[in-house]
PDB file of N, CA and C in Angstrom:
ATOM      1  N   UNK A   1       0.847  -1.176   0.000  1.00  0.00           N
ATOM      2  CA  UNK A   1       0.000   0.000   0.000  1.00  0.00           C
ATOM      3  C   UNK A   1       0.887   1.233   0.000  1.00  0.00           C
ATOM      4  N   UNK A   2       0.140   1.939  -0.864  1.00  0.00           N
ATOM      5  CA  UNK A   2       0.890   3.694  -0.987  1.00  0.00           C
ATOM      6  C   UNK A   2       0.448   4.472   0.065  1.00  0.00           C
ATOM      7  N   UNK A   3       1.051   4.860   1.333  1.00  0.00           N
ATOM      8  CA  UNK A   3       0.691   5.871   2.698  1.00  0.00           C
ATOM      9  C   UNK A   3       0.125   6.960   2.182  1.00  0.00           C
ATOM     10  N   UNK A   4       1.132   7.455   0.695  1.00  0.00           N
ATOM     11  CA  UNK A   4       0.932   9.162   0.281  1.00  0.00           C
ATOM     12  C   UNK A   4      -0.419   8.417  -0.440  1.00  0.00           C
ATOM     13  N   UNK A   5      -0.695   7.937  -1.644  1.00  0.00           N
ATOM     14  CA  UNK A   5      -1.325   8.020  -2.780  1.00  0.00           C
ATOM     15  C   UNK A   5      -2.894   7.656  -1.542  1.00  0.00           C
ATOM     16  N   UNK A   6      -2.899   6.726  -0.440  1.00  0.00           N
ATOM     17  CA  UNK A   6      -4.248   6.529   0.107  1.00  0.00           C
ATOM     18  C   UNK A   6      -4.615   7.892   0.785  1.00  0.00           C
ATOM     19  N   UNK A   7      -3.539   8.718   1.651  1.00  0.00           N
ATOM     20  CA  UNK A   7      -4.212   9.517   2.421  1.00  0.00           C
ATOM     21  C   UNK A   7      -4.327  10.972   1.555  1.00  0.00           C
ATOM     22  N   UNK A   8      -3.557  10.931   0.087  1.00  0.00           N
ATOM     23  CA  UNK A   8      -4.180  11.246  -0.707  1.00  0.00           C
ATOM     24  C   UNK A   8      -5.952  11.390  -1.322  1.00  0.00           C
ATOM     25  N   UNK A   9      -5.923  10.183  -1.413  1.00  0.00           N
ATOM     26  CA  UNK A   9      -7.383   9.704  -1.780  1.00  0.00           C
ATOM     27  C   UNK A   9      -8.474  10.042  -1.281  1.00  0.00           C
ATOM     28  N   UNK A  10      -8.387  10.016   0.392  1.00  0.00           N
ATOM     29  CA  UNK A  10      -9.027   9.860   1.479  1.00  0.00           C
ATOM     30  C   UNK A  10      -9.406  11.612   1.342  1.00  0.00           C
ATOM     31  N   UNK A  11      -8.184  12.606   1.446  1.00  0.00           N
ATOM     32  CA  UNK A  11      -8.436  13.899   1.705  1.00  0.00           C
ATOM     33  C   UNK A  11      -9.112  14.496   0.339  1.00  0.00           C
ATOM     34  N   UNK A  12      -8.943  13.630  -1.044  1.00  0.00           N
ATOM     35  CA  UNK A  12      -9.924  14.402  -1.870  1.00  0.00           C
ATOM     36  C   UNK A  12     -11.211  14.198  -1.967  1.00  0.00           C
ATOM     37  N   UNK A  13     -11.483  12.874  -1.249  1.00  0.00           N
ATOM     38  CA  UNK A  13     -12.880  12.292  -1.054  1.00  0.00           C
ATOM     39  C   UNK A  13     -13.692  13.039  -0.204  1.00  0.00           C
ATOM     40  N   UNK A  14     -13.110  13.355   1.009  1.00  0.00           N
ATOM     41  CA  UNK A  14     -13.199  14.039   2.236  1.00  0.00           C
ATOM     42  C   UNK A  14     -13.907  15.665   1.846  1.00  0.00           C
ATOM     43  N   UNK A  15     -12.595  16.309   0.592  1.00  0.00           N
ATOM     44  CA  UNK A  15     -12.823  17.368   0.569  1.00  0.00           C
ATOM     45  C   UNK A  15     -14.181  17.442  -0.041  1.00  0.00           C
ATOM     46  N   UNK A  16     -14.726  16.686  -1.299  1.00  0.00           N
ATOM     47  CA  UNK A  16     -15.970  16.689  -2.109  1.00  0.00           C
ATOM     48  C   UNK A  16     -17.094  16.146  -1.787  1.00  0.00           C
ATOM     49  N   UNK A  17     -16.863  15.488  -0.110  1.00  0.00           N
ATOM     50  CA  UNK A  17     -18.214  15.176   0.360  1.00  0.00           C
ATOM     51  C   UNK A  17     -18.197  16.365   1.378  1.00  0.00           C
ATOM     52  N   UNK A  18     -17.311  17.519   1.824  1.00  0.00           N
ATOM     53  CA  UNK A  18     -18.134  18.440   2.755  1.00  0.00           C
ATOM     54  C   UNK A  18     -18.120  19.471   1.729  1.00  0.00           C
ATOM     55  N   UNK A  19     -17.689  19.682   0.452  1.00  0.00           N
ATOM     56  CA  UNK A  19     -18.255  20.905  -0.156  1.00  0.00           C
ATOM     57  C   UNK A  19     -19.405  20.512  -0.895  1.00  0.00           C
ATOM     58  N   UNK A  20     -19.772  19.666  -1.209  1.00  0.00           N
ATOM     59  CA  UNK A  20     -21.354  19.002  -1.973  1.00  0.00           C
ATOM     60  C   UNK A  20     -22.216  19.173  -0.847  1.00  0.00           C
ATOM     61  N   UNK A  21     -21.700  18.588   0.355  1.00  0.00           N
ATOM     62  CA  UNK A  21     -22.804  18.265   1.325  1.00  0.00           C
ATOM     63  C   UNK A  21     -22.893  20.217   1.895  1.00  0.00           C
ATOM     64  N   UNK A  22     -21.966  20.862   2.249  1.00  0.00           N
ATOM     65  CA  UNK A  22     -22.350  22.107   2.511  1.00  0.00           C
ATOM     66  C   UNK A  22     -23.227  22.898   1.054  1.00  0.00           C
ATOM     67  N   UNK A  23     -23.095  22.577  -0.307  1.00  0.00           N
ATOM     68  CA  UNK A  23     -23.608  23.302  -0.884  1.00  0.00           C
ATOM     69  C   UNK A  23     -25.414  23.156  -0.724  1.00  0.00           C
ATOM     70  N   UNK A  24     -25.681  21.606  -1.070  1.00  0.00           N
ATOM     71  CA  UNK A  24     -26.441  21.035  -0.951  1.00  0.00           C
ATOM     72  C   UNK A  24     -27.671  21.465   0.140  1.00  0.00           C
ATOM     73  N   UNK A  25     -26.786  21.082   1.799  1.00  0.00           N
ATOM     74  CA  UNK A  25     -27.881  22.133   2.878  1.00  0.00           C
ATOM     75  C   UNK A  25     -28.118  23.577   2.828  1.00  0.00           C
ATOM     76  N   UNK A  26     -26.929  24.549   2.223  1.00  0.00           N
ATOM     77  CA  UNK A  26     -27.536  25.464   1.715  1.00  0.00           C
ATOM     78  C   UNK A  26     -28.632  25.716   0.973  1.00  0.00           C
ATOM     79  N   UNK A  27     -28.447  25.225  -0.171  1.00  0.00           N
ATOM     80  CA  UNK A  27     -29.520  25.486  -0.770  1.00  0.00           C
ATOM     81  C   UNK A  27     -30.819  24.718  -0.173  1.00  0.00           C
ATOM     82  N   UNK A  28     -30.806  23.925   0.483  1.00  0.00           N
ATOM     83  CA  UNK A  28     -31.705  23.338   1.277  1.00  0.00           C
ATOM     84  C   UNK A  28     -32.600  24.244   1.815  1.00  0.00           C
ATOM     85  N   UNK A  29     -32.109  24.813   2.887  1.00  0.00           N
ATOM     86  CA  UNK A  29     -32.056  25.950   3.841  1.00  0.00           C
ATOM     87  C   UNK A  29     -32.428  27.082   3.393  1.00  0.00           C
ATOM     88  N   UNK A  30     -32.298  27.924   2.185  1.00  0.00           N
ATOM     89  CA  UNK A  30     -32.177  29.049   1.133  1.00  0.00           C
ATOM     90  C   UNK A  30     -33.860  28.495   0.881  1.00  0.00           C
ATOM     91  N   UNK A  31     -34.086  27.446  -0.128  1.00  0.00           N
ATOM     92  CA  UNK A  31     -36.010  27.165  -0.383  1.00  0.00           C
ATOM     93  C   UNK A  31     -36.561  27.179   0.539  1.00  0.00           C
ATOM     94  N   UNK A  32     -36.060  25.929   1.627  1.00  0.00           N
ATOM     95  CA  UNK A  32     -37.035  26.266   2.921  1.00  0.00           C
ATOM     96  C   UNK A  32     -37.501  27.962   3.342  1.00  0.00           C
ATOM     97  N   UNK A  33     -36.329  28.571   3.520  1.00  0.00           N
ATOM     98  CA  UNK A  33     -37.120  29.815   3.912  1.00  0.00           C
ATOM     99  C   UNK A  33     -37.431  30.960   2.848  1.00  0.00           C
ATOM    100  N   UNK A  34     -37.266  30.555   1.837  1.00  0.00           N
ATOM    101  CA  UNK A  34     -37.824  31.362   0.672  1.00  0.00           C
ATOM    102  C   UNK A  34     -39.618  30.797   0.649  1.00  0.00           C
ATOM    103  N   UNK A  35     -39.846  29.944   0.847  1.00  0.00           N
ATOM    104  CA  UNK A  35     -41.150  28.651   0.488  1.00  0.00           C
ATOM    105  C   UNK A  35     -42.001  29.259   1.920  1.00  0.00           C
ATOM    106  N   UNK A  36     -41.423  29.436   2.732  1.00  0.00           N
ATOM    107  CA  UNK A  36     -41.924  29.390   4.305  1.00  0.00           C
ATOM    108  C   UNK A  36     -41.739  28.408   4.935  1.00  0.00           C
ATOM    109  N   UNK A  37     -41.345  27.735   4.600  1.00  0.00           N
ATOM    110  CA  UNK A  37     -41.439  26.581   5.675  1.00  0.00           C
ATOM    111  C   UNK A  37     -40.642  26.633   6.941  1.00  0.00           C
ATOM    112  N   UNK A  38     -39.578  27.315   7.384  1.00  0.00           N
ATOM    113  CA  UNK A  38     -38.889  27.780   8.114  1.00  0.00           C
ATOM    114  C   UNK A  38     -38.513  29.308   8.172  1.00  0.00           C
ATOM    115  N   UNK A  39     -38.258  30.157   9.399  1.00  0.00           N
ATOM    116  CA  UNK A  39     -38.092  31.260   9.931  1.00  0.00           C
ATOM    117  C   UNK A  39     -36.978  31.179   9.634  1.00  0.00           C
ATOM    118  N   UNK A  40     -36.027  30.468   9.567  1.00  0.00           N
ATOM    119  CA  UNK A  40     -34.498  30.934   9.351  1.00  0.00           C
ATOM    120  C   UNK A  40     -33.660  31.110  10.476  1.00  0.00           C
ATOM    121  N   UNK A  41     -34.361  31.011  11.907  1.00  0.00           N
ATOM    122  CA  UNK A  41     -33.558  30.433  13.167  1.00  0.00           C
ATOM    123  C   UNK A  41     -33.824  29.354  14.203  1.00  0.00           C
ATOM    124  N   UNK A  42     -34.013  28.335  13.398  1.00  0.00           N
ATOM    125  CA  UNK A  42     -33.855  26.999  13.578  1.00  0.00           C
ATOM    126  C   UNK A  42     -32.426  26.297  13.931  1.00  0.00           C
ATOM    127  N   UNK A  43     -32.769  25.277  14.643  1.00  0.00           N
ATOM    128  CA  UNK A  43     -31.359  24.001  14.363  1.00  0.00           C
ATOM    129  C   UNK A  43     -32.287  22.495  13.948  1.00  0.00           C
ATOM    130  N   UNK A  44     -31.258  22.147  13.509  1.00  0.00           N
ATOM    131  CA  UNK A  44     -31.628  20.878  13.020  1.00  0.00           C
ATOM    132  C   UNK A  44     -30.791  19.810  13.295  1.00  0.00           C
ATOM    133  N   UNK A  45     -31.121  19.043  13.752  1.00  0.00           N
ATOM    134  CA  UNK A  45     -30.548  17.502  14.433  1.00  0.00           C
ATOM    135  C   UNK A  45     -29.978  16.878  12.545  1.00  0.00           C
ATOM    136  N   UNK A  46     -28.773  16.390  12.219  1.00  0.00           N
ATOM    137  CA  UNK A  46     -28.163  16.131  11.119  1.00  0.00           C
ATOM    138  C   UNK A  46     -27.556  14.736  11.386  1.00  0.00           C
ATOM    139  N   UNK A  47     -27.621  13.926  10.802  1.00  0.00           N
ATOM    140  CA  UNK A  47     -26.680  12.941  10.323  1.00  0.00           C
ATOM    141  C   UNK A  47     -26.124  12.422   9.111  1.00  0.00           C
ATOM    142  N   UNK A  48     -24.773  12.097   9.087  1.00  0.00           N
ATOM    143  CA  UNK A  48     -23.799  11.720   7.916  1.00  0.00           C
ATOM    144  C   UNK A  48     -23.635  10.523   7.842  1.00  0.00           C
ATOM    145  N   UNK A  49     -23.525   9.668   7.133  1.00  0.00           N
ATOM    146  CA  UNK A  49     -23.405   8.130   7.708  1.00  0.00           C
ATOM    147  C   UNK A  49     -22.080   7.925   6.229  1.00  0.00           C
ATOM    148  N   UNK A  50     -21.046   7.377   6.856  1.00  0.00           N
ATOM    149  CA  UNK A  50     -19.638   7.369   6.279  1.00  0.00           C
ATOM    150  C   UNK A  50     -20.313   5.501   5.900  1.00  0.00           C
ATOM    151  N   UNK A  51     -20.049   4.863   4.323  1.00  0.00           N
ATOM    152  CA  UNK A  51     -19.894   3.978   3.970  1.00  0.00           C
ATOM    153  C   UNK A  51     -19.309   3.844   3.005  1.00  0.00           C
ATOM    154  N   UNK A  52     -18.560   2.121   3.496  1.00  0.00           N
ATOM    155  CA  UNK A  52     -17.531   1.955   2.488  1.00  0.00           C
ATOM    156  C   UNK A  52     -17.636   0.515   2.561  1.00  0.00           C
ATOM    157  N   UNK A  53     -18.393   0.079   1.612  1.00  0.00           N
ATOM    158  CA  UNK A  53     -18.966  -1.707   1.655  1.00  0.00           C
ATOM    159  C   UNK A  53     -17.919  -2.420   1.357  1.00  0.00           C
ATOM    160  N   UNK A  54     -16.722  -2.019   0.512  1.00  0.00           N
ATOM    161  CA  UNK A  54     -15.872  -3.097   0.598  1.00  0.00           C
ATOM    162  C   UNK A  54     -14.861  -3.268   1.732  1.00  0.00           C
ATOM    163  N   UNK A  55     -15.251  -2.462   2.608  1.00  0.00           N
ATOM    164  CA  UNK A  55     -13.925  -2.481   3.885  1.00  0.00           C
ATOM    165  C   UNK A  55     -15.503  -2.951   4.936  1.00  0.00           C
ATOM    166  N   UNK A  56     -16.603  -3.137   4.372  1.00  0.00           N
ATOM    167  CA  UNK A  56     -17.603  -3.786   5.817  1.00  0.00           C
ATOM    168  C   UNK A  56     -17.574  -2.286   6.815  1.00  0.00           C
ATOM    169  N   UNK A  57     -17.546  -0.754   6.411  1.00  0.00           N
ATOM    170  CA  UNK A  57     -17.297   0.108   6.811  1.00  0.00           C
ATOM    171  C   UNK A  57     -19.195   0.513   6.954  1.00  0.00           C
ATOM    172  N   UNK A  58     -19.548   1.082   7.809  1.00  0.00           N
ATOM    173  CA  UNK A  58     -20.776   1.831   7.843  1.00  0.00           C
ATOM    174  C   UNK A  58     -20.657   2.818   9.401  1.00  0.00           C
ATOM    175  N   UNK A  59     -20.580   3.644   9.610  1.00  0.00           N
ATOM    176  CA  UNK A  59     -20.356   5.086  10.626  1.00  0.00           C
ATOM    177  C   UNK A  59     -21.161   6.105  10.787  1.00  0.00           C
ATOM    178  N   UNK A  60     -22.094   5.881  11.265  1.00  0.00           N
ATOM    179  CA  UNK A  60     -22.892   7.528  11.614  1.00  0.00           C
ATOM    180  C   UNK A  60     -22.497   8.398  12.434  1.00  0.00           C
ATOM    181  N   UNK A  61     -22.139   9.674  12.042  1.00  0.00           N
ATOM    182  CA  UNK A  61     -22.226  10.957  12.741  1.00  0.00           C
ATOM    183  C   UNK A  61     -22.955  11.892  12.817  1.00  0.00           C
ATOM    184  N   UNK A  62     -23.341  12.328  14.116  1.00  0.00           N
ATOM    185  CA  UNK A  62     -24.606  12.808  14.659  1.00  0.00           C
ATOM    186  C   UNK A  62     -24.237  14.434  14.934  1.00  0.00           C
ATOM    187  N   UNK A  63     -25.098  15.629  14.356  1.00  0.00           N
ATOM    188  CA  UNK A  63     -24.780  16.841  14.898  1.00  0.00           C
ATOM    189  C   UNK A  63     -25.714  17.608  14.824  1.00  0.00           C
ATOM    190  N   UNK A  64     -25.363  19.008  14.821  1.00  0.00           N
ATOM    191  CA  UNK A  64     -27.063  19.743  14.859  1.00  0.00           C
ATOM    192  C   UNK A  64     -26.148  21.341  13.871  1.00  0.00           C
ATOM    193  N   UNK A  65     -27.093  21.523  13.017  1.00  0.00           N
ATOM    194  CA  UNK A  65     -27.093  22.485  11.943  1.00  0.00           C
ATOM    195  C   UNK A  65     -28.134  23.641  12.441  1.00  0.00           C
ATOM    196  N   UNK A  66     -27.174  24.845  13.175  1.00  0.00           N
ATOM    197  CA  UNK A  66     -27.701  26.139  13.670  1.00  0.00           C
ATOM    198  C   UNK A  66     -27.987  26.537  12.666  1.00  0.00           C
ATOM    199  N   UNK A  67     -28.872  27.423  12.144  1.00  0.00           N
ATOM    200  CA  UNK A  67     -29.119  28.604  11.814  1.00  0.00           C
ATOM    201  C   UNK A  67     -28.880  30.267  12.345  1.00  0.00           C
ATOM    202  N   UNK A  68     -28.875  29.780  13.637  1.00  0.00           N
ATOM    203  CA  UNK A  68     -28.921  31.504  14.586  1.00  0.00           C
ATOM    204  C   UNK A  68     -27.661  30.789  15.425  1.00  0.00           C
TER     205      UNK A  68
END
Protein backbone atom coordinates (compact mmCIF):
# COMPACT_ATOMS: atom_id res chain seq x y z
CA UNK A 1 0.00 0.00 0.00
CA UNK A 2 0.89 3.69 -0.99
CA UNK A 3 0.69 5.87 2.70
CA UNK A 4 0.93 9.16 0.28
CA UNK A 5 -1.33 8.02 -2.78
CA UNK A 6 -4.25 6.53 0.11
CA UNK A 7 -4.21 9.52 2.42
CA UNK A 8 -4.18 11.25 -0.71
CA UNK A 9 -7.38 9.70 -1.78
CA UNK A 10 -9.03 9.86 1.48
CA UNK A 11 -8.44 13.90 1.70
CA UNK A 12 -9.92 14.40 -1.87
CA UNK A 13 -12.88 12.29 -1.05
CA UNK A 14 -13.20 14.04 2.24
CA UNK A 15 -12.82 17.37 0.57
CA UNK A 16 -15.97 16.69 -2.11
CA UNK A 17 -18.21 15.18 0.36
CA UNK A 18 -18.13 18.44 2.75
CA UNK A 19 -18.26 20.91 -0.16
CA UNK A 20 -21.35 19.00 -1.97
CA UNK A 21 -22.80 18.27 1.32
CA UNK A 22 -22.35 22.11 2.51
CA UNK A 23 -23.61 23.30 -0.88
CA UNK A 24 -26.44 21.03 -0.95
CA UNK A 25 -27.88 22.13 2.88
CA UNK A 26 -27.54 25.46 1.72
CA UNK A 27 -29.52 25.49 -0.77
CA UNK A 28 -31.71 23.34 1.28
CA UNK A 29 -32.06 25.95 3.84
CA UNK A 30 -32.18 29.05 1.13
CA UNK A 31 -36.01 27.16 -0.38
CA UNK A 32 -37.04 26.27 2.92
CA UNK A 33 -37.12 29.81 3.91
CA UNK A 34 -37.82 31.36 0.67
CA UNK A 35 -41.15 28.65 0.49
CA UNK A 36 -41.92 29.39 4.30
CA UNK A 37 -41.44 26.58 5.68
CA UNK A 38 -38.89 27.78 8.11
CA UNK A 39 -38.09 31.26 9.93
CA UNK A 40 -34.50 30.93 9.35
CA UNK A 41 -33.56 30.43 13.17
CA UNK A 42 -33.85 27.00 13.58
CA UNK A 43 -31.36 24.00 14.36
CA UNK A 44 -31.63 20.88 13.02
CA UNK A 45 -30.55 17.50 14.43
CA UNK A 46 -28.16 16.13 11.12
CA UNK A 47 -26.68 12.94 10.32
CA UNK A 48 -23.80 11.72 7.92
CA UNK A 49 -23.41 8.13 7.71
CA UNK A 50 -19.64 7.37 6.28
CA UNK A 51 -19.89 3.98 3.97
CA UNK A 52 -17.53 1.95 2.49
CA UNK A 53 -18.97 -1.71 1.66
CA UNK A 54 -15.87 -3.10 0.60
CA UNK A 55 -13.93 -2.48 3.88
CA UNK A 56 -17.60 -3.79 5.82
CA UNK A 57 -17.30 0.11 6.81
CA UNK A 58 -20.78 1.83 7.84
CA UNK A 59 -20.36 5.09 10.63
CA UNK A 60 -22.89 7.53 11.61
CA UNK A 61 -22.23 10.96 12.74
CA UNK A 62 -24.61 12.81 14.66
CA UNK A 63 -24.78 16.84 14.90
CA UNK A 64 -27.06 19.74 14.86
CA UNK A 65 -27.09 22.48 11.94
CA UNK A 66 -27.70 26.14 13.67
CA UNK A 67 -29.12 28.60 11.81
CA UNK A 68 -28.92 31.50 14.59
Amino acid sequence: MDEEVFNISIRKFLKMVGVSSQREIEQAVAKAVADGAIKGSESFPARMTLEVAGLKLNVPFDGEIKLQ
